[in-house]
C-alpha atoms as a PDB file:
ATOM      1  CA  UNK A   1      -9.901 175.888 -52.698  1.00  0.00           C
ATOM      2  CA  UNK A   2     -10.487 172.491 -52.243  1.00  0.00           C
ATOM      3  CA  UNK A   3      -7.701 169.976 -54.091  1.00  0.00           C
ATOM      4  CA  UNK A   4     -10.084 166.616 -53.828  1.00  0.00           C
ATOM      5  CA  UNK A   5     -11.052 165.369 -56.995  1.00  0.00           C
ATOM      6  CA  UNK A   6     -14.572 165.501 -58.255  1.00  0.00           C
ATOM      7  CA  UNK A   7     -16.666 162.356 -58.496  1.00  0.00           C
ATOM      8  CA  UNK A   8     -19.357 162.129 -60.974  1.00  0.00           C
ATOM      9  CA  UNK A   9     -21.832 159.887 -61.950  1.00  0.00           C
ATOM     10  CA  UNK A  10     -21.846 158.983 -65.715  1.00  0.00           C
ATOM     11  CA  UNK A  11     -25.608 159.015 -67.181  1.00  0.00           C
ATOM     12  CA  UNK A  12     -25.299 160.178 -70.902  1.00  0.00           C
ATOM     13  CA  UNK A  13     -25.627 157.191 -73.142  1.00  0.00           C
ATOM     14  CA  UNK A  14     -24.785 159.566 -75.965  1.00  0.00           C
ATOM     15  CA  UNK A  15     -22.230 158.040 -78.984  1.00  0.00           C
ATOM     16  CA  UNK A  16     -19.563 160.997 -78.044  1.00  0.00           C
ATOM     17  CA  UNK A  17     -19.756 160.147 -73.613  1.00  0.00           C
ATOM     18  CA  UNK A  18     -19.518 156.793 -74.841  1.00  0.00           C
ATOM     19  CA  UNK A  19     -16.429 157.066 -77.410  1.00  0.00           C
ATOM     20  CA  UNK A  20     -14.734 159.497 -74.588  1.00  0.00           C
ATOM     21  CA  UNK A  21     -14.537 156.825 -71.566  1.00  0.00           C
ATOM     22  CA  UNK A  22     -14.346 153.780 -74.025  1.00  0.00           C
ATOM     23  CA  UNK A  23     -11.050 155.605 -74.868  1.00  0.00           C
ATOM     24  CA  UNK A  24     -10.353 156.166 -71.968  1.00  0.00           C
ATOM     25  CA  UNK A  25     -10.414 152.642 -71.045  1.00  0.00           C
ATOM     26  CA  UNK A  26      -9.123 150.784 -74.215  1.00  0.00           C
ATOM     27  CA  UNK A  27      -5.636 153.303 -74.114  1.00  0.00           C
ATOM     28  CA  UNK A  28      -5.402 151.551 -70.662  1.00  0.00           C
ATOM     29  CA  UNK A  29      -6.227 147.674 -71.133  1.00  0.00           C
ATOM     30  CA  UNK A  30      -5.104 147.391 -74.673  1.00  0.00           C
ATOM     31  CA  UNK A  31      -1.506 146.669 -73.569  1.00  0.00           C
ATOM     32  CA  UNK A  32      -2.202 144.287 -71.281  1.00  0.00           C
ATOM     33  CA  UNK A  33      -1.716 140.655 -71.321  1.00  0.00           C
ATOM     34  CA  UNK A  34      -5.615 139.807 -72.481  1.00  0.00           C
ATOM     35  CA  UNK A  35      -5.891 142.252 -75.212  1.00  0.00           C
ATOM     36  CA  UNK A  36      -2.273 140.663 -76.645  1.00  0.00           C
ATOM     37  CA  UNK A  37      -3.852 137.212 -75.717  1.00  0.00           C
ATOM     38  CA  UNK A  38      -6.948 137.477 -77.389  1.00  0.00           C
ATOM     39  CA  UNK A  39      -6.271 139.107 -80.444  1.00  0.00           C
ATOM     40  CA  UNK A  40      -2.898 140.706 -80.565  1.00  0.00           C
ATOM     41  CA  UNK A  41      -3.799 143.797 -78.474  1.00  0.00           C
ATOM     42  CA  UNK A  42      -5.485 145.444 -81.409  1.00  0.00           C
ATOM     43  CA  UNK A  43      -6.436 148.589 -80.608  1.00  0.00           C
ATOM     44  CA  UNK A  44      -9.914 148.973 -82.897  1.00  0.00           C
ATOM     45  CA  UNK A  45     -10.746 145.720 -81.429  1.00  0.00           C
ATOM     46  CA  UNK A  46      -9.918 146.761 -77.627  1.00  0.00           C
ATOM     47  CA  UNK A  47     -12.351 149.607 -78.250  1.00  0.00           C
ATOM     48  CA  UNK A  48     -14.806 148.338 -80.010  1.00  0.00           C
ATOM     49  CA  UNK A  49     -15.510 145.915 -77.132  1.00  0.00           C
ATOM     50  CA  UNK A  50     -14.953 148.913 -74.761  1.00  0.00           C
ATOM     51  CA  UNK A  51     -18.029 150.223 -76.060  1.00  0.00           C
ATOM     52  CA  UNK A  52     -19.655 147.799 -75.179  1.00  0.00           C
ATOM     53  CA  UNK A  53     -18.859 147.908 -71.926  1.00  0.00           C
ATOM     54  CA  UNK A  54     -19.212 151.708 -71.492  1.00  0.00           C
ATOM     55  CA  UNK A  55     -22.930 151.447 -72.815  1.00  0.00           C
ATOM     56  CA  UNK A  56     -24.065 148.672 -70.586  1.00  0.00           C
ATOM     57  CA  UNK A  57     -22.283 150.643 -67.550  1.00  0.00           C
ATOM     58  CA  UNK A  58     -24.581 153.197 -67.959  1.00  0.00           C
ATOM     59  CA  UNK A  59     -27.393 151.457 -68.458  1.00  0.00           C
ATOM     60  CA  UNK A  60     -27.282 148.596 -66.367  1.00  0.00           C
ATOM     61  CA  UNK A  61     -24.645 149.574 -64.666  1.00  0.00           C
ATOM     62  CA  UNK A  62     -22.780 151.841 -62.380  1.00  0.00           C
ATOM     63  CA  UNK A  63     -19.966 154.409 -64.454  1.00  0.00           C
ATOM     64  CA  UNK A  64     -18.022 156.654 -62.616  1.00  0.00           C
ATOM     65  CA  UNK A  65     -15.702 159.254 -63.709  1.00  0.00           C
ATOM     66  CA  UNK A  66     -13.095 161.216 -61.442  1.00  0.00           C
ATOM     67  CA  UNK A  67     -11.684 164.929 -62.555  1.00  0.00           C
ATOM     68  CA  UNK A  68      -8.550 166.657 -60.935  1.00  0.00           C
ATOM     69  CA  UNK A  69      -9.315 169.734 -59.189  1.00  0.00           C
ATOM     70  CA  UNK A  70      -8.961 172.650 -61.721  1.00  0.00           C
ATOM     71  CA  UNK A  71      -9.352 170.768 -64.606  1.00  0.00           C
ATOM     72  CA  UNK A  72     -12.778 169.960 -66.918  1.00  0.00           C
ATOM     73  CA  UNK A  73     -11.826 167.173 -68.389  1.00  0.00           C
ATOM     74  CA  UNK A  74     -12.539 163.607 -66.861  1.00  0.00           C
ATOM     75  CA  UNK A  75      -8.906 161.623 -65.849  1.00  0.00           C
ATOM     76  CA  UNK A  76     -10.095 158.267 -64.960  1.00  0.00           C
ATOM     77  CA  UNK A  77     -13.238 156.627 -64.952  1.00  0.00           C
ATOM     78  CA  UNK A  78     -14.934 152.996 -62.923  1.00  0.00           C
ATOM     79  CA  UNK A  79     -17.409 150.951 -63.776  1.00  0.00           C
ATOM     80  CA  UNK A  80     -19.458 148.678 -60.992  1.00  0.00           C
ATOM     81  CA  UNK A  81     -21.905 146.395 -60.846  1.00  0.00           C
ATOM     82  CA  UNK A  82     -23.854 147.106 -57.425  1.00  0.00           C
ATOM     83  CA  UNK A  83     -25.205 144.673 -55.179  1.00  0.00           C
ATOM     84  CA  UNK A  84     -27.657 141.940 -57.066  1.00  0.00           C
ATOM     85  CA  UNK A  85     -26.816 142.288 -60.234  1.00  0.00           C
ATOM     86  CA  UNK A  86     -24.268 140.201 -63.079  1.00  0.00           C
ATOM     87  CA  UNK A  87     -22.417 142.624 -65.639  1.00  0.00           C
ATOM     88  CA  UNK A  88     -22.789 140.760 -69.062  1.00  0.00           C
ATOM     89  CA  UNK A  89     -25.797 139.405 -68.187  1.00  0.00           C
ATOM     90  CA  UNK A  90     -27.747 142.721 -68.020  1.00  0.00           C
ATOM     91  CA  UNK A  91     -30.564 143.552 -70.410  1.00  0.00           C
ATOM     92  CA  UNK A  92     -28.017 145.909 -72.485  1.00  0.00           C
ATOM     93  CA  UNK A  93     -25.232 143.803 -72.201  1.00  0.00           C
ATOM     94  CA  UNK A  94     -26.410 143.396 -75.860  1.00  0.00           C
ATOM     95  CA  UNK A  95     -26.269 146.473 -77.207  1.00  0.00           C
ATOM     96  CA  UNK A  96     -25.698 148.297 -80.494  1.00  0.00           C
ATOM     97  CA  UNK A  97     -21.936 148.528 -80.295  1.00  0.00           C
ATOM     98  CA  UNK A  98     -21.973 144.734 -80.096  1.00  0.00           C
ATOM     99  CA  UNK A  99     -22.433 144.205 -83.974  1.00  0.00           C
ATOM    100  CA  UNK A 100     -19.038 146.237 -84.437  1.00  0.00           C
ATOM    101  CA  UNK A 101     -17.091 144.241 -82.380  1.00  0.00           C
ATOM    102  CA  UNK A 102     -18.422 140.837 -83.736  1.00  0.00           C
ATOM    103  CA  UNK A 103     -17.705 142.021 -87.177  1.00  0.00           C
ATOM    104  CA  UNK A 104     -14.307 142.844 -86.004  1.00  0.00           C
ATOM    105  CA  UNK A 105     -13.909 139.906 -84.844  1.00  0.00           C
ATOM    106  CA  UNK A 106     -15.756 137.327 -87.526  1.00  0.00           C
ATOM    107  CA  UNK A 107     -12.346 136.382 -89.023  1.00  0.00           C
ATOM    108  CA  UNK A 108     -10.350 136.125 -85.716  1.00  0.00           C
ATOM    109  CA  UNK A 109     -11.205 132.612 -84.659  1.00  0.00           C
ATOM    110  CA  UNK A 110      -8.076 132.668 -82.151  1.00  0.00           C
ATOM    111  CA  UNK A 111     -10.044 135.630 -80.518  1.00  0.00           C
ATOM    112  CA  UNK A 112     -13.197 134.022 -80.312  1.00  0.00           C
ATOM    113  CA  UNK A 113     -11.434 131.309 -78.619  1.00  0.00           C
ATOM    114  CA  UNK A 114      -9.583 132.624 -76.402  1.00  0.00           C
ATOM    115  CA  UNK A 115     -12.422 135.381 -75.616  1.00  0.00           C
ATOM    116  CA  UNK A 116     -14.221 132.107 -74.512  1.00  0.00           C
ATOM    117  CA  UNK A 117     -11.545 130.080 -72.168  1.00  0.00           C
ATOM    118  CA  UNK A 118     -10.927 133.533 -70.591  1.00  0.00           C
ATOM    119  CA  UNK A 119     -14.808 133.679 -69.830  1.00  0.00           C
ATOM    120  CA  UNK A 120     -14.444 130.265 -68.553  1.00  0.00           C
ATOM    121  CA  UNK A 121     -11.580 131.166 -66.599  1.00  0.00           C
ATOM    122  CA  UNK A 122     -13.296 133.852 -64.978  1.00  0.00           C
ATOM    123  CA  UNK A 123     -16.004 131.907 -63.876  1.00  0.00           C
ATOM    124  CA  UNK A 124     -14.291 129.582 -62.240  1.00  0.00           C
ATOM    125  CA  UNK A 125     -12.162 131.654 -60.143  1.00  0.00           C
ATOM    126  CA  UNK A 126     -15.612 133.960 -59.366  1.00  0.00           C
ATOM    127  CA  UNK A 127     -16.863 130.434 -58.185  1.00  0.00           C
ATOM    128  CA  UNK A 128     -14.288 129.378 -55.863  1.00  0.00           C
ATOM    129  CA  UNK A 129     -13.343 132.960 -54.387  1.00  0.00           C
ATOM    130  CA  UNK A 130     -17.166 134.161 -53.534  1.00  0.00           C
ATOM    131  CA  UNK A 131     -19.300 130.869 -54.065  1.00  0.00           C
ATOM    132  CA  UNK A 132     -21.534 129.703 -57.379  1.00  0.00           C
ATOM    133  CA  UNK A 133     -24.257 132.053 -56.537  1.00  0.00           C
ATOM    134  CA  UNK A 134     -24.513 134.325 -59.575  1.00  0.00           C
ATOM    135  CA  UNK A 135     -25.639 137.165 -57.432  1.00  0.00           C
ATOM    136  CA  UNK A 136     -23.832 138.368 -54.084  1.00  0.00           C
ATOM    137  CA  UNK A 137     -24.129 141.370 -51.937  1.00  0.00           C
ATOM    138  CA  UNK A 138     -20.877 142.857 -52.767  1.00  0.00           C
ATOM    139  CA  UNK A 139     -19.988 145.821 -54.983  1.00  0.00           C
ATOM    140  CA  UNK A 140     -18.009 144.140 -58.340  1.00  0.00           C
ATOM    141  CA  UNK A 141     -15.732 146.604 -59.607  1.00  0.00           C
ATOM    142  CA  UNK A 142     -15.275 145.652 -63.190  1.00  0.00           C
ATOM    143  CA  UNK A 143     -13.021 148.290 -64.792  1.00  0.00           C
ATOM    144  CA  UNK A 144     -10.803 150.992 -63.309  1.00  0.00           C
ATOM    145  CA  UNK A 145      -8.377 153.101 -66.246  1.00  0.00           C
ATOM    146  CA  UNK A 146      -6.771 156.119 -65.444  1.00  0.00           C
ATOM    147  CA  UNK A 147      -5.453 158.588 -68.429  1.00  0.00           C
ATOM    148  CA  UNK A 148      -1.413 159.065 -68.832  1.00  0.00           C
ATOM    149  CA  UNK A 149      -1.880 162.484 -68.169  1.00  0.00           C
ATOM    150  CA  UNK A 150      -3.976 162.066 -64.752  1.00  0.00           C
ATOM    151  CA  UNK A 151      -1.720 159.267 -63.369  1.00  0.00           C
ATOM    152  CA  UNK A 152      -0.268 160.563 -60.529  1.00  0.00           C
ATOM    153  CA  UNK A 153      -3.147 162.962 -59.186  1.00  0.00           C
ATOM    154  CA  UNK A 154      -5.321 160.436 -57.025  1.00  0.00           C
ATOM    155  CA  UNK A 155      -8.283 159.765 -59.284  1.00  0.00           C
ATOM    156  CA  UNK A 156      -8.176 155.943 -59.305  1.00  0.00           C
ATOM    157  CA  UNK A 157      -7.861 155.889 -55.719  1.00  0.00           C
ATOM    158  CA  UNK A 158     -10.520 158.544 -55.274  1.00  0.00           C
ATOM    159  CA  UNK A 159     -12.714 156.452 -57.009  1.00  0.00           C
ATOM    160  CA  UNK A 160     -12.212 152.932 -55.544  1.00  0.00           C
ATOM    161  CA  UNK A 161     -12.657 154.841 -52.077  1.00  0.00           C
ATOM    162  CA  UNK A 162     -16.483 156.204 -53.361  1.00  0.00           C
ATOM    163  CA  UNK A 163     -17.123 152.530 -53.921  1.00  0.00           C
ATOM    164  CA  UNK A 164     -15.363 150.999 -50.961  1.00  0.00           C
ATOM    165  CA  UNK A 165     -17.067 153.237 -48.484  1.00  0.00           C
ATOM    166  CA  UNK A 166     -20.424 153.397 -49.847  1.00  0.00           C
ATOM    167  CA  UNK A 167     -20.155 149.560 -49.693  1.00  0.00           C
ATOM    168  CA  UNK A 168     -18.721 149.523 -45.743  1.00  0.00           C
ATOM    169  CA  UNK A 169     -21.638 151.769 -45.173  1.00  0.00           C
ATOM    170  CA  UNK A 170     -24.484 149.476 -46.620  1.00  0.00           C
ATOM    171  CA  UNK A 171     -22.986 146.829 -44.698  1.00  0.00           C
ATOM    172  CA  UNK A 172     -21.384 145.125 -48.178  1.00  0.00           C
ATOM    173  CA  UNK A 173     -18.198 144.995 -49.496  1.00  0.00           C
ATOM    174  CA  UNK A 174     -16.382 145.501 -52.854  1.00  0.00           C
ATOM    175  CA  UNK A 175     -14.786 142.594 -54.960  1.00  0.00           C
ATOM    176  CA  UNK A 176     -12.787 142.749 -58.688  1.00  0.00           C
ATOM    177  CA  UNK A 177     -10.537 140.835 -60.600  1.00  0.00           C
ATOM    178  CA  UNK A 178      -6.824 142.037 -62.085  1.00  0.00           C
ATOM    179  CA  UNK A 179      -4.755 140.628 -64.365  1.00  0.00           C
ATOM    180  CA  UNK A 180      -1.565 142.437 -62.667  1.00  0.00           C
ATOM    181  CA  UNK A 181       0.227 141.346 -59.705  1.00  0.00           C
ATOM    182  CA  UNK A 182       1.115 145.395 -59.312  1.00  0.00           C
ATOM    183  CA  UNK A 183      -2.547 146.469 -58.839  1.00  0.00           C
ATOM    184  CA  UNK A 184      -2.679 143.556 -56.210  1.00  0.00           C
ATOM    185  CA  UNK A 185      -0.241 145.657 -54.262  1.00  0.00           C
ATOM    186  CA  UNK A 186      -1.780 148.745 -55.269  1.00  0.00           C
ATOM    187  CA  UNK A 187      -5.391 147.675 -54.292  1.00  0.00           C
ATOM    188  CA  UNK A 188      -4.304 145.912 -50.899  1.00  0.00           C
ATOM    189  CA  UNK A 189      -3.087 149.501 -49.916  1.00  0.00           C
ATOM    190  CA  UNK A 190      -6.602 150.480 -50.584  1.00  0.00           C
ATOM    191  CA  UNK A 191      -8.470 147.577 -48.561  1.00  0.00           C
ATOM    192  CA  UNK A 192      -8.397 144.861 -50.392  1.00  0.00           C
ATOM    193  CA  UNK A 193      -7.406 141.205 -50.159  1.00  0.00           C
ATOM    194  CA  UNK A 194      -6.322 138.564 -52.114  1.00  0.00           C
ATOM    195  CA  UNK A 195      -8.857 136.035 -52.367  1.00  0.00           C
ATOM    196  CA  UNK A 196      -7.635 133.301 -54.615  1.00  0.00           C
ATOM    197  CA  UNK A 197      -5.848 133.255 -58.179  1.00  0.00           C
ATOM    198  CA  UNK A 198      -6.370 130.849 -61.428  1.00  0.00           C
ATOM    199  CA  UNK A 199      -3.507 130.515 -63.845  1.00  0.00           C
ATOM    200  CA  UNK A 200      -3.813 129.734 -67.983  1.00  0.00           C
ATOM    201  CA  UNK A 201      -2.214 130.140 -71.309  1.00  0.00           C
ATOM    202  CA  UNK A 202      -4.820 131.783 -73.915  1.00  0.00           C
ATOM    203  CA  UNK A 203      -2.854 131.801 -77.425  1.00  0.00           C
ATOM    204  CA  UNK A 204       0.853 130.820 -75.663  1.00  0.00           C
ATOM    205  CA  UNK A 205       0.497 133.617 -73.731  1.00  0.00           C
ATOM    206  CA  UNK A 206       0.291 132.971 -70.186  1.00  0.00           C
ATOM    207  CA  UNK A 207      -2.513 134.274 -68.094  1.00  0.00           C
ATOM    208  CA  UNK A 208      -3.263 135.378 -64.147  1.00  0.00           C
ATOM    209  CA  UNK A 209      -5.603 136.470 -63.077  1.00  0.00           C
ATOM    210  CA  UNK A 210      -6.525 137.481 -58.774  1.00  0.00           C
ATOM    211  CA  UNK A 211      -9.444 137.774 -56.927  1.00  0.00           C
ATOM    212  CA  UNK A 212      -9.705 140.748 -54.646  1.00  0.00           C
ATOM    213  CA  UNK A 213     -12.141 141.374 -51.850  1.00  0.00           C
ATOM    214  CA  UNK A 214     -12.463 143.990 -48.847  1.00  0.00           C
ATOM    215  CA  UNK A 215     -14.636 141.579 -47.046  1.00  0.00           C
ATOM    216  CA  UNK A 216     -13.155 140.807 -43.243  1.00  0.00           C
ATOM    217  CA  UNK A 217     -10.875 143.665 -43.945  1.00  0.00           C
END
């Protein structure tokens, strides 16, 4: 019996596939330092824009979940933007989970602020580590979450490696950016390099964030 983990292509835009990997991905970046940044790490908030994302990843996008051998439930889930085309700039990057988050976020000036300079932030550090062209033939990984309960098994690395070596095959190469100096370790076991790395405070809170790439590696 095999022990790999099965890959799967995400393609239902339904409310419940949505809610289950927006879940998946808010438990996971709604401690980190933007969440707290932006708006205090509050979790209806961190999902809310989750949806977002989710939606447009299917859509637009690329979503990707990975399941542990044995097990039916999904343990970690990716979302890519493949070759040629800009994530928040896609035609459902506007979606209908949008006017939840806005409304969640009407009386948090500070968020929309700092929602804004981190925006700006990313920009500039997409600009300087892979050039101002706003498409490039590289795979951007733009989220990567992993339950509690599948940590451990192999699923996040299963599915950087689906992108990473569909991208070495098509003669491309796979790019992201962390806010977490210990997934720059974890992803330079797994190909990548550090590119470059912009420094802010959003809201006192001090911000890094690294540019990763597995090109010339």
């Amino acid at each position: 019996m095999s022990t790999a983990p099965t890959i799967t292509r995400v393609t239902d835009d339904s409310p419940a596939t949505v809610e289950q990997y927006a879940k998946i991905l808010s438990d996971a970046f709604g401690p980190g330092h933007v969440a707290q940044a932006m708006h205090g790490g509050n979790p209806e908030v961190v999902l809310a824009r989750m949806r977002v994302r989710v939606y447009e990843g299917v859509k637009d996008l690329e979503v990707w979940s990975a399941t542990a051998a044995g097990e039916t439930e999904p343990g970690a889930v990716l979302i890519v933007a493949a070759p040629g085309i800009v994530w928040g700039e896609t035609p459902n990057a506007e979606n209908e989970y949008n006017e939840k988050s806005k409304v969640l976020l009407a009386d948090k000036p500070k968020a929309a602020a700092a929602s804004k300079r981190i925006g700006e932030g990313f920009h500039e550090l997409e600009e300087r580590a892979w050039g101002p062209e706003t498409t490039k033939p590289f795979y951007y990984i733009t989220y990567l979450a992993t339950t509690p309960a599948a940590e451990g098994k192999g699923l996040g690395s299963a599915l950087v490696a689906h992108i990473t070596t569909r991208a070495k095959a098509e003669g491309e190469y796979a790019v992201l950016l962390t806010q977490n100096l210990e997934n720059v370790e974890w992803y330079a076991k797994r190909g990548f390099r550090d590119v470059d790395q912009i420094s802010f405070p959003v809201n006192d809170v001090p911000l890094t964030f690294w540019a990763l790439s597995t090109e010339g590696v």
